[in-house]
N, C-alpha and C. Protein backbone atom coordinates (compact mmCIF):
# COMPACT_ATOMS: atom_id res chain seq x y z
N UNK A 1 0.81 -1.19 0.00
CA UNK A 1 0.00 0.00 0.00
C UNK A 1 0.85 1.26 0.00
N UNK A 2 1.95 1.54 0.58
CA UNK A 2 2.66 2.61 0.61
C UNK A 2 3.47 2.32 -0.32
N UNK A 3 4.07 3.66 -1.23
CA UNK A 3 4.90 3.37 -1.80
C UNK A 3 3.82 3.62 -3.51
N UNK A 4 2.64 3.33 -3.77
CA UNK A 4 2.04 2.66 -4.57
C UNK A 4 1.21 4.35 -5.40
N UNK A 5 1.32 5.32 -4.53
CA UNK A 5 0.78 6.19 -5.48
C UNK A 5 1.64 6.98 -6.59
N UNK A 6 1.41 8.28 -6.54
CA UNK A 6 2.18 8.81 -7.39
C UNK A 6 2.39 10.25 -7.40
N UNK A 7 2.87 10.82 -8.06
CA UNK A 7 3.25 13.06 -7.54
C UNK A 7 1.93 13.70 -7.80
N UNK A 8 1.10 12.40 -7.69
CA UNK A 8 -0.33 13.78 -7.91
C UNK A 8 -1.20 13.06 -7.03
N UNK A 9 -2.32 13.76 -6.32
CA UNK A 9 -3.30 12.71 -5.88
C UNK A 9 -4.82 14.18 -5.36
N UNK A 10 -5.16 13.66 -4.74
CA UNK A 10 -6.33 14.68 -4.67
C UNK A 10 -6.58 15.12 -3.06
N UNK A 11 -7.36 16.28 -2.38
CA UNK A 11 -7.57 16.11 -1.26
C UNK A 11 -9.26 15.66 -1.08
N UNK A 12 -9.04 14.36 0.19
CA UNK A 12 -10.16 13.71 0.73
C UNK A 12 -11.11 14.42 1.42
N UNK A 13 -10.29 15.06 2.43
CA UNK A 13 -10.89 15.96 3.80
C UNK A 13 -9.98 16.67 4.02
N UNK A 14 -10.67 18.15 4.54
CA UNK A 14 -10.12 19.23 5.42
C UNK A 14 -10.97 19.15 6.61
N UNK A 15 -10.18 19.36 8.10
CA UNK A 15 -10.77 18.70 8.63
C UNK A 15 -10.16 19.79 9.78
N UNK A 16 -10.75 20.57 11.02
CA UNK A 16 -10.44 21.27 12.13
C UNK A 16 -11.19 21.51 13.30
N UNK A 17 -10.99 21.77 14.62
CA UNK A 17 -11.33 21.62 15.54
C UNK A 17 -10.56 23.26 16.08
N UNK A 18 -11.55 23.34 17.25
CA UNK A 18 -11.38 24.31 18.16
C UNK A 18 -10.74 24.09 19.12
N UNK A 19 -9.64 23.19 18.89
CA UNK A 19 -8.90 22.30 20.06
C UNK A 19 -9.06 20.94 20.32
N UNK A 20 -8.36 20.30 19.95
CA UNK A 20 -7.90 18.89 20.72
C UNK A 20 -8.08 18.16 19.24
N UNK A 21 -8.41 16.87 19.40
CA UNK A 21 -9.06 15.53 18.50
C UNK A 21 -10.74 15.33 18.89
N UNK A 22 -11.30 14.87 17.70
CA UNK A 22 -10.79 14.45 15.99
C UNK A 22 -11.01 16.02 15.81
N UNK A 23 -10.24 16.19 15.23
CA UNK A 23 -10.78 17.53 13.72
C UNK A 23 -11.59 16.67 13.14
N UNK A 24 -12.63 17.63 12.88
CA UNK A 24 -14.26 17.45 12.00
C UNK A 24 -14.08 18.12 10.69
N UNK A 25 -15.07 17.35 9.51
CA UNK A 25 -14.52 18.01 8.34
C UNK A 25 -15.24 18.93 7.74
N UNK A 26 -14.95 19.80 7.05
CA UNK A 26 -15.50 21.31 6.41
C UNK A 26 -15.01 20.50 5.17
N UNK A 27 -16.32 21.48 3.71
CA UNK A 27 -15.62 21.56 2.74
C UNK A 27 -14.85 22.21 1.92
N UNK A 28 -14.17 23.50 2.40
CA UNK A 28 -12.90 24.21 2.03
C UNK A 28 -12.41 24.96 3.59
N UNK A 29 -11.36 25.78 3.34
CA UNK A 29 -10.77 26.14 4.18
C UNK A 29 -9.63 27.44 3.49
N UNK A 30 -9.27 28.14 3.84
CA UNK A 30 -7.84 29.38 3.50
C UNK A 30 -6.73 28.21 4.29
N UNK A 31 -5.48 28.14 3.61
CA UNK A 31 -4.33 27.79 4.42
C UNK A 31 -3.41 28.54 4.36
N UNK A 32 -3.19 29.26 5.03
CA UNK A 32 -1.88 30.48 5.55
C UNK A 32 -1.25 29.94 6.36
N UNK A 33 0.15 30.97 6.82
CA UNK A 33 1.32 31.13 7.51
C UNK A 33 0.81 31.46 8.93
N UNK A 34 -0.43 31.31 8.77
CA UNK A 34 -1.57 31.05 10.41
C UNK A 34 -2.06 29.58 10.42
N UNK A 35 -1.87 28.69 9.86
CA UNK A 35 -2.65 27.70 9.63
C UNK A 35 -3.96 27.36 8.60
N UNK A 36 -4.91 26.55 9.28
CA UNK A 36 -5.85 26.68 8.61
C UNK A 36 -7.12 26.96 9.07
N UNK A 37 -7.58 27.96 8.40
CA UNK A 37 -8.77 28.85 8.66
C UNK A 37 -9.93 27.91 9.53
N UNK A 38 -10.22 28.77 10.68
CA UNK A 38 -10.92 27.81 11.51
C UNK A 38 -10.70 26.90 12.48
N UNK A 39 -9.18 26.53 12.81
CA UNK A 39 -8.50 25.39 13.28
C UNK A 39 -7.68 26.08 14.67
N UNK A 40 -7.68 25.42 15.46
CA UNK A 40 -7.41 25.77 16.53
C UNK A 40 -6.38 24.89 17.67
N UNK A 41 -5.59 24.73 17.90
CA UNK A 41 -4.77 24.39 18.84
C UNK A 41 -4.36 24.19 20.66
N UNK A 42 -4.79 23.29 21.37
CA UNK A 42 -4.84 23.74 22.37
C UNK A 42 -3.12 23.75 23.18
N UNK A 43 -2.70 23.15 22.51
CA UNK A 43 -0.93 23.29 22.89
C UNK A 43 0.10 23.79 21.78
N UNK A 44 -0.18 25.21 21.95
CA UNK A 44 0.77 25.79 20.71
C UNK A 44 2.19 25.45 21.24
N UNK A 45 2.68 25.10 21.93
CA UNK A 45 4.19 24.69 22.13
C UNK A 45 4.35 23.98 21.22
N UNK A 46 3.72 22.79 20.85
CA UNK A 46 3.53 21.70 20.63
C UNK A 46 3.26 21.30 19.12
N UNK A 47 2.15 22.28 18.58
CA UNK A 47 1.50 22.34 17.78
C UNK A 47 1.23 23.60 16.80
N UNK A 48 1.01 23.34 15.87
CA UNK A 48 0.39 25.55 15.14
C UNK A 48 1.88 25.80 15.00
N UNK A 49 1.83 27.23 14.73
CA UNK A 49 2.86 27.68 14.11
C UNK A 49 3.19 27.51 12.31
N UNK A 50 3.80 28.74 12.36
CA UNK A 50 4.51 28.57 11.19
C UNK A 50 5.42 27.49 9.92
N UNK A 51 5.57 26.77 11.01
CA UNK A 51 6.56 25.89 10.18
C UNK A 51 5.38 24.72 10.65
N UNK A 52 4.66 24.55 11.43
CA UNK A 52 3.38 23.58 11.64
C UNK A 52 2.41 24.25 11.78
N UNK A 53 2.06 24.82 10.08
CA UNK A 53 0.75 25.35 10.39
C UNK A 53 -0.42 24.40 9.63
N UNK A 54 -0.48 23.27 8.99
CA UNK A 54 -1.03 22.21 8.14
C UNK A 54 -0.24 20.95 8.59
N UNK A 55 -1.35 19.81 8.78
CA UNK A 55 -0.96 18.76 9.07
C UNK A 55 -1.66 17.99 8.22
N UNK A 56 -0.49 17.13 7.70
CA UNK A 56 -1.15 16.11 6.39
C UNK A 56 -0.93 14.92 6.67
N UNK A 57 -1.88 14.05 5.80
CA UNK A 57 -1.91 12.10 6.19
C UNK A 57 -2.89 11.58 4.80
N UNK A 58 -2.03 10.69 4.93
CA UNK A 58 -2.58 10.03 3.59
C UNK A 58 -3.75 8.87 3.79
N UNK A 59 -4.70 8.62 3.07
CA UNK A 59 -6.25 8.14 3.32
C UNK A 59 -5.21 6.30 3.30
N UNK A 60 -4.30 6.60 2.27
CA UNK A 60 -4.04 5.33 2.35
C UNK A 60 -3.21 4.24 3.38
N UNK A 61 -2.65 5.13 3.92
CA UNK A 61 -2.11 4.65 5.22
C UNK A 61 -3.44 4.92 6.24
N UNK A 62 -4.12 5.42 6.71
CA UNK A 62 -5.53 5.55 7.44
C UNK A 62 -6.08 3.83 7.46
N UNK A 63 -6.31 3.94 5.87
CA UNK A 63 -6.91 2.59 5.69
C UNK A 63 -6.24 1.43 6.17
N UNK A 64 -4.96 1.40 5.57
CA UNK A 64 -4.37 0.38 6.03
C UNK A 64 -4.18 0.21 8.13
N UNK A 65 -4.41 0.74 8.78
CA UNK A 65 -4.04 1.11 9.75
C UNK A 65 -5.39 0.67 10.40
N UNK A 66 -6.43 0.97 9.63
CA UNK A 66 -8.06 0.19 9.58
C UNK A 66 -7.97 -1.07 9.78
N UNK A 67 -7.07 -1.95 8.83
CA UNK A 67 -7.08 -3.21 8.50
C UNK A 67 -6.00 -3.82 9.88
N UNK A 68 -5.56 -3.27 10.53
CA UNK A 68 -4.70 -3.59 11.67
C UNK A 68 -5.36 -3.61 12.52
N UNK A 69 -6.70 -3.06 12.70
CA UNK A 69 -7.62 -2.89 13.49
C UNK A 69 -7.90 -2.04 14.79
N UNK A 70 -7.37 -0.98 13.83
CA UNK A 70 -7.15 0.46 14.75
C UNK A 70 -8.36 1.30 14.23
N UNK A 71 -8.75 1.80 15.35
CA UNK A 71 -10.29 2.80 15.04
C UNK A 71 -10.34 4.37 14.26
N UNK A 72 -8.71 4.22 13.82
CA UNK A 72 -8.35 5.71 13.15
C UNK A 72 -8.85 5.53 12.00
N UNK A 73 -9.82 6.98 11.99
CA UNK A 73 -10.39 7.97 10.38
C UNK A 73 -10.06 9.11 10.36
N UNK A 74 -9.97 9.73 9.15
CA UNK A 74 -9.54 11.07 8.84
C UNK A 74 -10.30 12.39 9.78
N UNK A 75 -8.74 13.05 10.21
CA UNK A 75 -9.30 13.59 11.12
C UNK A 75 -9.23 13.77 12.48
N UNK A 76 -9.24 12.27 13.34
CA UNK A 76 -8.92 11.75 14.36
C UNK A 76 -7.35 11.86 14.59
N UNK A 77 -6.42 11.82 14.00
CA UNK A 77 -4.95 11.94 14.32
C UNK A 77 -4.51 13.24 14.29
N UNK A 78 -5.73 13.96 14.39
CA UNK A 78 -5.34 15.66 14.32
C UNK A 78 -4.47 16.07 12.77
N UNK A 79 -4.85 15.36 11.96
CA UNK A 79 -4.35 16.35 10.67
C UNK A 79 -5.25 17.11 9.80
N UNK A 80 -4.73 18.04 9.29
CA UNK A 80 -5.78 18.83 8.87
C UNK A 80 -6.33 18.60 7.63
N UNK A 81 -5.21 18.10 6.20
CA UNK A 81 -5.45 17.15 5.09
C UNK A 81 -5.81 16.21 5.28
N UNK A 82 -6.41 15.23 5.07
CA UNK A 82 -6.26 13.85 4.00
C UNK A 82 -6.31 13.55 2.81
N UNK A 83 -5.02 13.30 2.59
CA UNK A 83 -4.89 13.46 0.97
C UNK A 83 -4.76 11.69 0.45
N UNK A 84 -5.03 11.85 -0.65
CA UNK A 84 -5.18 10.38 -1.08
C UNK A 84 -4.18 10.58 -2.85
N UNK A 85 -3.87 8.88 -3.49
CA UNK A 85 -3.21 8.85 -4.41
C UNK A 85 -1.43 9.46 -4.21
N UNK A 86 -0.68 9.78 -3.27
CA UNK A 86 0.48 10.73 -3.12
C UNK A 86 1.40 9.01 -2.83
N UNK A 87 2.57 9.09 -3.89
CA UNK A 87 3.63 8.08 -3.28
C UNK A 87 3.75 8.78 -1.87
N UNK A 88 3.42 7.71 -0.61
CA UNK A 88 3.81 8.54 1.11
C UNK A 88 5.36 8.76 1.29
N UNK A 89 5.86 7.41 0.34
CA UNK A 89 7.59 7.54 0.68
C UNK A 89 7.83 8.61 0.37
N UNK A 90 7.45 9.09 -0.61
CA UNK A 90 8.07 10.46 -1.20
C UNK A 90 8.20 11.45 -0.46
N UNK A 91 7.31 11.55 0.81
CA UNK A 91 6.29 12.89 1.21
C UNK A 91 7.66 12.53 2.32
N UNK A 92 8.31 13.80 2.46
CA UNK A 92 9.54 13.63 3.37
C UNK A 92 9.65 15.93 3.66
N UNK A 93 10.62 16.47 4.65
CA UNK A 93 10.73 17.22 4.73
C UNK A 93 11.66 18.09 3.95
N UNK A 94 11.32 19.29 3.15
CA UNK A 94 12.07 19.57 1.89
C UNK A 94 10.59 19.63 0.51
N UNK A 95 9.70 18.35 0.49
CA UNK A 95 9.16 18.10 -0.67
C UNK A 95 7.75 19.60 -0.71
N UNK A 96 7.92 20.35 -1.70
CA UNK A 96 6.67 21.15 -2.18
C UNK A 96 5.78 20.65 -2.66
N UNK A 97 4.18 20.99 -2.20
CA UNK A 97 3.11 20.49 -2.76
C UNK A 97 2.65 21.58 -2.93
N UNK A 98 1.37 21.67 -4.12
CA UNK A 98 0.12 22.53 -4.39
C UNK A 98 -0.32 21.66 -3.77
N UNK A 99 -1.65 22.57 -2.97
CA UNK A 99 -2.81 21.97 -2.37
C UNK A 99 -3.92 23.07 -3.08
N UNK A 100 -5.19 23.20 -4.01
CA UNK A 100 -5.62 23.74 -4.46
C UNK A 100 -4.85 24.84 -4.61
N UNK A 101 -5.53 26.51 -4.13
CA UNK A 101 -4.40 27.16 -4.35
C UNK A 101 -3.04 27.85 -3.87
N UNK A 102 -3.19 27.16 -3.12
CA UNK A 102 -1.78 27.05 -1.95
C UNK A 102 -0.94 26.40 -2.44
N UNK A 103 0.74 27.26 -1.75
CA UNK A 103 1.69 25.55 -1.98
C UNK A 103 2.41 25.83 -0.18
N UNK A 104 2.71 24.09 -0.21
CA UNK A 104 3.14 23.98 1.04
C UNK A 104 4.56 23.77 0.81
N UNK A 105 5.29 23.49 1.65
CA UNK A 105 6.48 22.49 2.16
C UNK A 105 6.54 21.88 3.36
N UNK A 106 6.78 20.42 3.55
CA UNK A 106 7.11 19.53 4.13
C UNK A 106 8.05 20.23 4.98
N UNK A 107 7.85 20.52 6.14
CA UNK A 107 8.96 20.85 7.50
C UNK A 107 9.18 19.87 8.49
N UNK A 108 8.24 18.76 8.54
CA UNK A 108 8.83 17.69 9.13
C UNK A 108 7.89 16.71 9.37
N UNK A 109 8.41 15.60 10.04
CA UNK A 109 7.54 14.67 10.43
C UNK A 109 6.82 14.75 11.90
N UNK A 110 5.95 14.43 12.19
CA UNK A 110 5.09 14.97 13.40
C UNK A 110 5.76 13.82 14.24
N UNK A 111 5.86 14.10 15.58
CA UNK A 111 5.89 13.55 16.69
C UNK A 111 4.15 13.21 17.50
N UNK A 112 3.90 11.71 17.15
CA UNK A 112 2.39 11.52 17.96
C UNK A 112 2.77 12.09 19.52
N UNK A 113 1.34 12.00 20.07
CA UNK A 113 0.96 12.18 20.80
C UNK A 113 0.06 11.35 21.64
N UNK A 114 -0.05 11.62 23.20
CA UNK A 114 -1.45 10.56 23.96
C UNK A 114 -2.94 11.22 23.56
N UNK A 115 -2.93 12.43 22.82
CA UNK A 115 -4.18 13.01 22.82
C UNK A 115 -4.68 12.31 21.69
N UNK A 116 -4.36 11.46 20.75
CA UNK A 116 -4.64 10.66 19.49
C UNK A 116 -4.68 9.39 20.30
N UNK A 117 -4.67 8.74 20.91
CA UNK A 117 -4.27 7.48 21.76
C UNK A 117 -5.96 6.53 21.36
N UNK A 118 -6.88 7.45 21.44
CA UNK A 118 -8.08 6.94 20.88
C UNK A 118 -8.28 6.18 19.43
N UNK A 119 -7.00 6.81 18.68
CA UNK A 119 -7.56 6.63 17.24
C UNK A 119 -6.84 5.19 16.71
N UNK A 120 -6.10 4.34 18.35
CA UNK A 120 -5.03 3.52 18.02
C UNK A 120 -5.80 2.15 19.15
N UNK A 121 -5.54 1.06 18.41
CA UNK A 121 -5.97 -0.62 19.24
C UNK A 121 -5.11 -0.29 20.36
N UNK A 122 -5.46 -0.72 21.40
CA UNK A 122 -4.50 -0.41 23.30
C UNK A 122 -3.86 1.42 22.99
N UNK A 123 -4.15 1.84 22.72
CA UNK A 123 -3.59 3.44 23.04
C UNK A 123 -2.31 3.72 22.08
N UNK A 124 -1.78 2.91 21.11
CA UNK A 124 -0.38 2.55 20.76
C UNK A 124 -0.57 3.57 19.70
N UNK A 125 -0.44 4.83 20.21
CA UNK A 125 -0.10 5.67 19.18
C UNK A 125 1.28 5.80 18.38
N UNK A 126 2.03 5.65 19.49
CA UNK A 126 3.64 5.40 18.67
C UNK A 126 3.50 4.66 17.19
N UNK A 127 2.01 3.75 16.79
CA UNK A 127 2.38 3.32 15.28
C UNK A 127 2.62 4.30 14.57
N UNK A 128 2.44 5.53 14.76
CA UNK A 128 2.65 6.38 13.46
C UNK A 128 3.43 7.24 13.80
N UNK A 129 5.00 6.85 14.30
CA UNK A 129 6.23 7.65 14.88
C UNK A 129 6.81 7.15 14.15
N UNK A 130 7.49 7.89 13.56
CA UNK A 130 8.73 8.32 12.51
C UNK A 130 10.09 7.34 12.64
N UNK A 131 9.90 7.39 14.28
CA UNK A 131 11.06 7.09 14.76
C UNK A 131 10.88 5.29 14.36
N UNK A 132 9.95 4.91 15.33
CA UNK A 132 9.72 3.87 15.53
C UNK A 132 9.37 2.61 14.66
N UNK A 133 8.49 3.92 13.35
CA UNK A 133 7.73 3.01 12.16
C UNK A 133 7.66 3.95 10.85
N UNK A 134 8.70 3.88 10.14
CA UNK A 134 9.66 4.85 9.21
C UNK A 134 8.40 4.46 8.07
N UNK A 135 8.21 5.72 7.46
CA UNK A 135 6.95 6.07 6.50
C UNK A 135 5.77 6.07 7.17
N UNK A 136 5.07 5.89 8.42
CA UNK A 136 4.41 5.66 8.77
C UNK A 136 3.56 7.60 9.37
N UNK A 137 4.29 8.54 9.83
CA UNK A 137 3.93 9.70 10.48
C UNK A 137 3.16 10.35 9.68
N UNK A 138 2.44 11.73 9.68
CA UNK A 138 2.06 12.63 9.73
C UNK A 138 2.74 13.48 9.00
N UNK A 139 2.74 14.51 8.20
CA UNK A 139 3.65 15.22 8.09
C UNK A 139 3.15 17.07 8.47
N UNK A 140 3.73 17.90 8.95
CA UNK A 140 3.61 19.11 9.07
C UNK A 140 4.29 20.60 8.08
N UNK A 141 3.54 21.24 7.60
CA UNK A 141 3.78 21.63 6.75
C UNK A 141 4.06 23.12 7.08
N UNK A 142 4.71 23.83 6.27
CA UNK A 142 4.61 25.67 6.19
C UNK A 142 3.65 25.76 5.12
N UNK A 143 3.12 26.87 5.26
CA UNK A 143 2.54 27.63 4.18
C UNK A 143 3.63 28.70 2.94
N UNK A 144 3.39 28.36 1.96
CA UNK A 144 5.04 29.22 1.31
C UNK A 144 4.03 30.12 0.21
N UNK A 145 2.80 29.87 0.05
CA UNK A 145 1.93 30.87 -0.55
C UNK A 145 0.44 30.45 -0.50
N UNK A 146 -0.25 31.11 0.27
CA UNK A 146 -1.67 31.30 0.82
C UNK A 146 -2.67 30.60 0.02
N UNK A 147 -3.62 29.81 0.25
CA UNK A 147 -4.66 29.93 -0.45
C UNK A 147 -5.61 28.98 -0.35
N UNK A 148 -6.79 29.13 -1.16
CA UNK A 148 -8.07 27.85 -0.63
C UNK A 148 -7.81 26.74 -0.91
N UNK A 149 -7.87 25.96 -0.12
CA UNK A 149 -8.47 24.34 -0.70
C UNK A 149 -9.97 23.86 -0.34
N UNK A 150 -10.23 22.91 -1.21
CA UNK A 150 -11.23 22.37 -1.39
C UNK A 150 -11.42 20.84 -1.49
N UNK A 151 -12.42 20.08 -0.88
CA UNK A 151 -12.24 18.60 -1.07
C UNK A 151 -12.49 18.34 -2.20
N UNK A 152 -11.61 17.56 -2.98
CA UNK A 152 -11.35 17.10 -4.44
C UNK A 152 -10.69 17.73 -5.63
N UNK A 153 -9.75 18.82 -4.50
CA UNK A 153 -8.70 19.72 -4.99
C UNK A 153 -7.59 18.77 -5.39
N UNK A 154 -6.39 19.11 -6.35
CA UNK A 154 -5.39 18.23 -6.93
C UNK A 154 -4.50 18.50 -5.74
N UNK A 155 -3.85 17.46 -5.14
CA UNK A 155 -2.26 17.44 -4.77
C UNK A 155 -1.35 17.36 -5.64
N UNK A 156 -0.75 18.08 -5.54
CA UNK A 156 0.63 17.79 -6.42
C UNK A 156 1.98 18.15 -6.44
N UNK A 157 3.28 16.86 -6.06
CA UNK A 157 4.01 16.98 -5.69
C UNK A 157 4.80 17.79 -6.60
N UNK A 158 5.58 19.28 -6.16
CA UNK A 158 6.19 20.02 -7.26
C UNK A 158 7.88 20.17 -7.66
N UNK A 159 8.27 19.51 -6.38
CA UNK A 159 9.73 19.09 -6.42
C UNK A 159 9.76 17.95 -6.15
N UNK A 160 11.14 17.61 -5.92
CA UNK A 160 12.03 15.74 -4.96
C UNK A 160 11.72 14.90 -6.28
């Protein structure tokens, strides 16, 4: 399953909350160098910001993660994309995407958290740590030029 898409794919869900988990989904959103319109953070140490102002995850790792028999859906792991069709290997820190009319960059891989602990079989959120289970994370993004997305907007990888 990973590994299997390709430099283009589409977005599933935009998805935000007024703090905490799951982000709930809207069908567009503004994504700026504030985040994304509507979305809210309750541990900005932690979270938000500039260089983490968009959090992305691919539908296809979701799914697969389904089939392990973990109760995670888009949303629930606190990201703000779900994007579907994107090779995940690819999606590393450095890589530019358009997201409708925005483009991002990849600033890193997310560090889980216990506040997602719900979206995992026994609490085992660590499956989707970087560290622990390589291709498997989240990724967090900058904003490098403003703009709407929409569900069934193109992804598309523009460098790497």
């Amino acid at each position: 399953m990973r590994g299997e898409g390709g430099r283009s794919g589409r977005v599933v869900q935009i998805s935000v909350s007024r703090g905490g988990v799951p982000k709930l989904p809207i069908p567009h959103a503004r994504l700026s160098s504030d985040g994304v319109e509507g979305d809210r953070q309750n541990d900005r140490r932690h979270h938000g910001g500039p260089d983490r102002a968009v959090c992305i995850y691919s539908l296809e790792l979701i799914e697969a993660l389904q089939r392990e028999g973990h109760p995670i859906e888009p949303g629930s792991a606190g990201e703000n994309l779900t994007v579907s069709g994107l090779d995940w290997d690819t999606i590393a820190p450095g890589v530019q995407l358009t997201v409708g009319g925005a483009v991002l960059e990849v600033a890193s891989f997310t560090v889980p958290c216990k506040t997602i602990r719900a979206s995992f079989a026994d609490g085992r959120f660590e499956r989707i740590s970087q560290k622990t289970n390589p291709g498997w994370s989240r990724v967090y993004a900058r904003v490098l030029f403003a703009g709407e997305a929409r569900i069934g907007d193109a992804v598309e990888i523009t460098n790497g």
